[in-house]
C-alpha atoms as a PDB file:
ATOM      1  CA  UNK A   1      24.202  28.526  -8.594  1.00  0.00           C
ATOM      2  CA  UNK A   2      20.705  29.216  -9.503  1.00  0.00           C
ATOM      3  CA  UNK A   3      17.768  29.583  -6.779  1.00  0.00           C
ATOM      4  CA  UNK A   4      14.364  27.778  -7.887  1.00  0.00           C
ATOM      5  CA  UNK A   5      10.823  28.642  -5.795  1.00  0.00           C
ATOM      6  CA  UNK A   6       8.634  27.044  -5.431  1.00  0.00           C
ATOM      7  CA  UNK A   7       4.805  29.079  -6.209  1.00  0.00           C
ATOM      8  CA  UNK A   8       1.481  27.648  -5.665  1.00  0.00           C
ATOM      9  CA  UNK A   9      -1.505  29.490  -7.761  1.00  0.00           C
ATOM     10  CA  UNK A  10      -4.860  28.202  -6.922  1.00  0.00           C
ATOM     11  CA  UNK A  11      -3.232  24.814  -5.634  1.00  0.00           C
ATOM     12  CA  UNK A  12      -0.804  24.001  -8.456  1.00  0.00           C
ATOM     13  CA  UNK A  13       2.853  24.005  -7.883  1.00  0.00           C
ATOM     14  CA  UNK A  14       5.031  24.562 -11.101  1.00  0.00           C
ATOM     15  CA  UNK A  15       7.979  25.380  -9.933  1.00  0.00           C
ATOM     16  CA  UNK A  16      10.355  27.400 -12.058  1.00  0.00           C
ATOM     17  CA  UNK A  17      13.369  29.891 -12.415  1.00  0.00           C
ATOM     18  CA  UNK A  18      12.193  33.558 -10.394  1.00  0.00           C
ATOM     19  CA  UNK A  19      15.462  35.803  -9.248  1.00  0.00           C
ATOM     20  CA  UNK A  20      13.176  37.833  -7.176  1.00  0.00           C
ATOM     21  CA  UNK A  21      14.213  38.302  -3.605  1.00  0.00           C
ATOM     22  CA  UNK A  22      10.757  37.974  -2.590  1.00  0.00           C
ATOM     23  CA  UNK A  23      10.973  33.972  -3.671  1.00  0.00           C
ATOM     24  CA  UNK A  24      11.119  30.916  -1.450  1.00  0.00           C
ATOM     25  CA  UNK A  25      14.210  30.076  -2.514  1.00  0.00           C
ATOM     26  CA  UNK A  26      15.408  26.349  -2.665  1.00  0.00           C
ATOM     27  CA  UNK A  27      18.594  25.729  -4.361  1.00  0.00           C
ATOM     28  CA  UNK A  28      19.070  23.405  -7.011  1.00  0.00           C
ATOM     29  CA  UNK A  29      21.248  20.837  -5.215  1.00  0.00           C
ATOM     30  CA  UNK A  30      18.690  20.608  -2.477  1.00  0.00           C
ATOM     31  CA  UNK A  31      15.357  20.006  -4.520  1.00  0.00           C
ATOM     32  CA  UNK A  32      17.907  16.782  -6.055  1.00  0.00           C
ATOM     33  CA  UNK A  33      18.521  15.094  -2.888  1.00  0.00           C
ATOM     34  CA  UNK A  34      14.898  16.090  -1.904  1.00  0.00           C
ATOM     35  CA  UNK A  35      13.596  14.230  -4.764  1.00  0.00           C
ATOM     36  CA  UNK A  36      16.052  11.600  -4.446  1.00  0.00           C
ATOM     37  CA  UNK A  37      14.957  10.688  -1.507  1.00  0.00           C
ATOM     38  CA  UNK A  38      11.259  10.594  -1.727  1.00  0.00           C
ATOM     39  CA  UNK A  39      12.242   8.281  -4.746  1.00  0.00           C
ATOM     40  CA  UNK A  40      14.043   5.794  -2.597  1.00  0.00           C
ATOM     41  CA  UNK A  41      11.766   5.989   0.229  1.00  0.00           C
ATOM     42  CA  UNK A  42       8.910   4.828  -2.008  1.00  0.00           C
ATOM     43  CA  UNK A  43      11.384   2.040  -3.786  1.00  0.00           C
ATOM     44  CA  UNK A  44      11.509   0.604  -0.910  1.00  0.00           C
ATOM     45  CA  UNK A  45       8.428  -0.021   0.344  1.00  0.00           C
ATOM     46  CA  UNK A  46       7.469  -1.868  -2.573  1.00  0.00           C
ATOM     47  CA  UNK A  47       8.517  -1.526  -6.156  1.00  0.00           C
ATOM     48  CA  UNK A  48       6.389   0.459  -8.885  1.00  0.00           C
ATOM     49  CA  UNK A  49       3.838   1.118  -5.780  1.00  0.00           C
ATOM     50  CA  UNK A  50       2.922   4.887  -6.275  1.00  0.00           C
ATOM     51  CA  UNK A  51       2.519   6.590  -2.913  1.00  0.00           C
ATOM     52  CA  UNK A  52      -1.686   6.664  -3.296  1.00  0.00           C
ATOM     53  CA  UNK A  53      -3.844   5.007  -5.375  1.00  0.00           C
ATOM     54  CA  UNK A  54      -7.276   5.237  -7.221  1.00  0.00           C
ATOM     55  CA  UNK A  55      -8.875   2.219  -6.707  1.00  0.00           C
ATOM     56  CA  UNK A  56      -7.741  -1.378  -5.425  1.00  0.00           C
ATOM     57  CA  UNK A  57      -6.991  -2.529  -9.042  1.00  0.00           C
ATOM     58  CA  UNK A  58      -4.238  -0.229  -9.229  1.00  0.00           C
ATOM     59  CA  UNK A  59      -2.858  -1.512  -6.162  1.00  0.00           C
ATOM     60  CA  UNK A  60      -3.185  -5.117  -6.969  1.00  0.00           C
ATOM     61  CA  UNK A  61      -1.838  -4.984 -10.502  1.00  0.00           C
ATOM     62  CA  UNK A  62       1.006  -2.771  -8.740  1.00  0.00           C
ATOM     63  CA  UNK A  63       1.437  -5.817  -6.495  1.00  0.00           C
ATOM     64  CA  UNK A  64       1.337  -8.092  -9.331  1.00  0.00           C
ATOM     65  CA  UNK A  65       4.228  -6.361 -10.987  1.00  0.00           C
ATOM     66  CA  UNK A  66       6.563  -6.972  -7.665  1.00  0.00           C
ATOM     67  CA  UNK A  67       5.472 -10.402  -7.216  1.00  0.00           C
ATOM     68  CA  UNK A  68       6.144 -11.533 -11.380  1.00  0.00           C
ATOM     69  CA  UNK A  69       9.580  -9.761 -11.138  1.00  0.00           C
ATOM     70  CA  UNK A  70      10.851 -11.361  -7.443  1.00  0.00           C
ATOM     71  CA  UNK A  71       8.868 -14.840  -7.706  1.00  0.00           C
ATOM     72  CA  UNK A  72      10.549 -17.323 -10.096  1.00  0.00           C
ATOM     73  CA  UNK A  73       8.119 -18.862 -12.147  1.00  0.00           C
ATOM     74  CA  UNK A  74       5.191 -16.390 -11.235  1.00  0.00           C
ATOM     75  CA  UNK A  75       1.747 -17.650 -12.804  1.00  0.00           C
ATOM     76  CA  UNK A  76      -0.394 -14.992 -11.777  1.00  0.00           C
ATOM     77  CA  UNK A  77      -2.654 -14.114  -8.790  1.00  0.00           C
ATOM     78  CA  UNK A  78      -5.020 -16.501  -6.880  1.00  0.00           C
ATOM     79  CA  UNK A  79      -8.242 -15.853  -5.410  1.00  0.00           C
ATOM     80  CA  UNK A  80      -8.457 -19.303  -3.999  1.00  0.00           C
ATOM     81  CA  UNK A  81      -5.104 -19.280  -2.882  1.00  0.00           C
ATOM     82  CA  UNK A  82      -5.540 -15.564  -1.472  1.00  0.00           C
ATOM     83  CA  UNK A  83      -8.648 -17.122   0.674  1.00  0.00           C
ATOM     84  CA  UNK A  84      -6.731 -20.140   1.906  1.00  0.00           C
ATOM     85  CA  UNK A  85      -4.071 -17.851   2.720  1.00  0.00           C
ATOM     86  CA  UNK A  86      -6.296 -15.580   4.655  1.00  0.00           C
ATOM     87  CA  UNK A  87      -7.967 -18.078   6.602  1.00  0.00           C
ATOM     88  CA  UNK A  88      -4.906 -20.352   7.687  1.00  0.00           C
ATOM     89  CA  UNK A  89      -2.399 -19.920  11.068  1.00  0.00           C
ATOM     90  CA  UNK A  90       0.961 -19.469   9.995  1.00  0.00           C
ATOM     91  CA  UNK A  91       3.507 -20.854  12.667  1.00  0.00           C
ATOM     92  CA  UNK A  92       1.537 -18.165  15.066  1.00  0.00           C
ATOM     93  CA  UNK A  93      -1.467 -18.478  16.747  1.00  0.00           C
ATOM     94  CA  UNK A  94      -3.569 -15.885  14.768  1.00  0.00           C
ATOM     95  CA  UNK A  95      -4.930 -15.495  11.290  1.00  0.00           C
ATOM     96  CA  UNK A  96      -5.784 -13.156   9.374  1.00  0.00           C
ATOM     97  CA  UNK A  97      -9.433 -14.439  10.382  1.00  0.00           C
ATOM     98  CA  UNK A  98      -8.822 -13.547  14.176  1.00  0.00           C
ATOM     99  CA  UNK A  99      -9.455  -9.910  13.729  1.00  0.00           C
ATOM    100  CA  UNK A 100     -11.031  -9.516  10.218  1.00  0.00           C
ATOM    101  CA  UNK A 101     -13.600 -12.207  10.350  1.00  0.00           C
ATOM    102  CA  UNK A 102     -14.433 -15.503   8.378  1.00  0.00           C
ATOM    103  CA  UNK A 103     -16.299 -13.094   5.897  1.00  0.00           C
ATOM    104  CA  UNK A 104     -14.738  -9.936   5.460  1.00  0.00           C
ATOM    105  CA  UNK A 105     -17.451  -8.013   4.262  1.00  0.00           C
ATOM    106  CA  UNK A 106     -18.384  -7.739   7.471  1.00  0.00           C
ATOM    107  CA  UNK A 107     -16.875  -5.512  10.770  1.00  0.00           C
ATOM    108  CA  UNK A 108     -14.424  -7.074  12.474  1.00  0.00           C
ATOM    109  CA  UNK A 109     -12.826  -7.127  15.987  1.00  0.00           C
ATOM    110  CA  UNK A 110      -9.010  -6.539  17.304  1.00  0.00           C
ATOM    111  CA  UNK A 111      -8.127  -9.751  18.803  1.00  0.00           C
ATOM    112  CA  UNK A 112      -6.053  -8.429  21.363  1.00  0.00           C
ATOM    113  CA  UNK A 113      -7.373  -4.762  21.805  1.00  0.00           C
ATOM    114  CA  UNK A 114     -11.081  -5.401  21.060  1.00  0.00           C
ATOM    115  CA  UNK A 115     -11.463  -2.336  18.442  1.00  0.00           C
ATOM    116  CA  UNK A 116     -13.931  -2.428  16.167  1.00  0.00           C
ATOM    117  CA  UNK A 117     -12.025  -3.006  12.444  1.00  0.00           C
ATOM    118  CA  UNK A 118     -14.362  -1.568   9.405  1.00  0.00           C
ATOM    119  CA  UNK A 119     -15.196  -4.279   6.931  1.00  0.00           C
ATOM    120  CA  UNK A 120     -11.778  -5.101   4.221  1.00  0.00           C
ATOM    121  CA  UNK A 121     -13.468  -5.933   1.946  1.00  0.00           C
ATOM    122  CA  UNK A 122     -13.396  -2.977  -1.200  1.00  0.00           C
ATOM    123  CA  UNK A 123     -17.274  -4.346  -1.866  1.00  0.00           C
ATOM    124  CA  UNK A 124     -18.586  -3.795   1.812  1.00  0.00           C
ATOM    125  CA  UNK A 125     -15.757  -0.682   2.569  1.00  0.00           C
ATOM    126  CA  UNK A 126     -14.830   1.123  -0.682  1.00  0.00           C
ATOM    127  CA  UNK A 127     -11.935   3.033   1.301  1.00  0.00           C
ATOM    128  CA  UNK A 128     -10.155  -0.350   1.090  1.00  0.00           C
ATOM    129  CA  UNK A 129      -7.311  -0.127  -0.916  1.00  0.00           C
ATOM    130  CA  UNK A 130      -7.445   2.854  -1.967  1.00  0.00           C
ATOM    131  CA  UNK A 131      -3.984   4.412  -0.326  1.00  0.00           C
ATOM    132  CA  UNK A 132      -0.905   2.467  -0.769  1.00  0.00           C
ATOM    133  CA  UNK A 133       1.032   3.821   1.594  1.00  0.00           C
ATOM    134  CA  UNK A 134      -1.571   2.693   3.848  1.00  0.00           C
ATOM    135  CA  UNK A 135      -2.330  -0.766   1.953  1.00  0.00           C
ATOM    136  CA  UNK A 136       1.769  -1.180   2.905  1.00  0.00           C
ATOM    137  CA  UNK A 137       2.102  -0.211   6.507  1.00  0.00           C
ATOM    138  CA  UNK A 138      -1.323  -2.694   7.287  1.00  0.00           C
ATOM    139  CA  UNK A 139       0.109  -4.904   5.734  1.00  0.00           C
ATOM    140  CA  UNK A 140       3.775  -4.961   6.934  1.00  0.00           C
ATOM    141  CA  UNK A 141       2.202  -4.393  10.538  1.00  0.00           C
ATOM    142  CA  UNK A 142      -0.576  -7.573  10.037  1.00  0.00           C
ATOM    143  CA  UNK A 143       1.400  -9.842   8.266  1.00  0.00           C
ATOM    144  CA  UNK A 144       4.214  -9.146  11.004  1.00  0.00           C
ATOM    145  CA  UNK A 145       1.368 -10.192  13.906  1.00  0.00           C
ATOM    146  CA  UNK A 146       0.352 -13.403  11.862  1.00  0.00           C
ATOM    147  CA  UNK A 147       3.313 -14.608   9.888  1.00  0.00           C
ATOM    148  CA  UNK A 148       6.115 -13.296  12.181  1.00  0.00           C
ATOM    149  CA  UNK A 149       7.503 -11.258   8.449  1.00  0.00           C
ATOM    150  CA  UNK A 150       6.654  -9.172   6.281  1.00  0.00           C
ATOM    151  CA  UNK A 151       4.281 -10.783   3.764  1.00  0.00           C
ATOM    152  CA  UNK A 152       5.454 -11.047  -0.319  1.00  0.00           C
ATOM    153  CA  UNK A 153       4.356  -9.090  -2.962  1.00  0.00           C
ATOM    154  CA  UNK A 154       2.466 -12.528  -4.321  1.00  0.00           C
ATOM    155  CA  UNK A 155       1.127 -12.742  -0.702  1.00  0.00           C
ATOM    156  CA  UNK A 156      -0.426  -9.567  -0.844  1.00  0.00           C
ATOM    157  CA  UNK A 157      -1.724  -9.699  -4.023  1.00  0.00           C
ATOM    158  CA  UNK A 158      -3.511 -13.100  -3.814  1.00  0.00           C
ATOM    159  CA  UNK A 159      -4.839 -12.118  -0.507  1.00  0.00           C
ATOM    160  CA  UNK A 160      -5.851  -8.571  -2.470  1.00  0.00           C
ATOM    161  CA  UNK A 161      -7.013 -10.838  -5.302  1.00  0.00           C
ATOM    162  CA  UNK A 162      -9.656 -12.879  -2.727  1.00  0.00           C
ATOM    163  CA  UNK A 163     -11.262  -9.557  -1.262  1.00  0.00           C
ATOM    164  CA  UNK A 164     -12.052  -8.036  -4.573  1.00  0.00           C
ATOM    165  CA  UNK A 165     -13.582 -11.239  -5.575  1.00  0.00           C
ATOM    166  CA  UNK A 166     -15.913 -10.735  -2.610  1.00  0.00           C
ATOM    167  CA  UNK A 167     -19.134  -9.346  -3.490  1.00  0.00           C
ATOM    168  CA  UNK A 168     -21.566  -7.476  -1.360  1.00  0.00           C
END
């Protein structure tokens, strides 16, 4: 079986065939199920959601993709239906208006721990949305507090939709 390393020159990692003992070695079969498995860990957060982003477009329009191919009869993300969503209680007692504000382009508060949240808004906080692997685990963890589930992919987007509509 052949041995791969791994090398890193000035911060780039090609990683090719060296016999040298003086390699990292990592065999073949290893890397595979390595791979593999960052592969289906990020399939299963959410579908065609790379694990960081640019900028909030490339989240949304990643969002968009998951909510066209699991909502029948998708017609497209709502800004107005993002904003209703974001302001209304959902069976539970808080919205997503208890901690982020009526206006999220401003700070808002934890409901229950009192922490100061930075604004969500991308306009007023341009670190919004800019790490999906963050944009998932707020969201799994804040729609879990306010719905009682995990929001859908349509969910997220329209609410994702209403903050980038929101203008400083």
């Amino acid at each position: 079986m052949h041995t791969f390393r791994i090398c890193c020159n000035k911060g780039v990692h090609p990683l090719a065939y060296f016999p040298d003992q003086n390699a990292v070695a990592i065999n073949l079969q290893q890397l595979l199920r390595s791979a593999a498995g960052l592969l289906l860990a990020g399939s299963l957060a959410l579908p065609g959601l790379e694990a960081a982003a640019a900028a909030p477009a490339e989240i949304q329009k990643s969002l968009e993709t998951a909510a066209r191919a699991s909502t029948p009869g998708f017609g497209g993300l709502s800004a107005e239906r993002g904003q209703r969503f974001f302001s209304s209680t959902h069976g539970n007692d808080w919205s997503c208006t208890s901690c982020h504000t009526p206006t999220p382009l401003a700070p808002g508060k934890h409901a229950k721990t009192g922490r100061e949240i930075a604004p969500l808004a991308p306009a007023a906080n341009p670190q919004r949305f800019t790490d999906a692997a963050k944009v998932e685990k707020w969201f799994n963890r804040n729609c879990n507090d306010v719905l009682g589930r995990v929001c859908t992919a349509q969910e997220k987007g329209d609410v994702l939709a209403y903050l980038m509509s929101l203008a400083k």
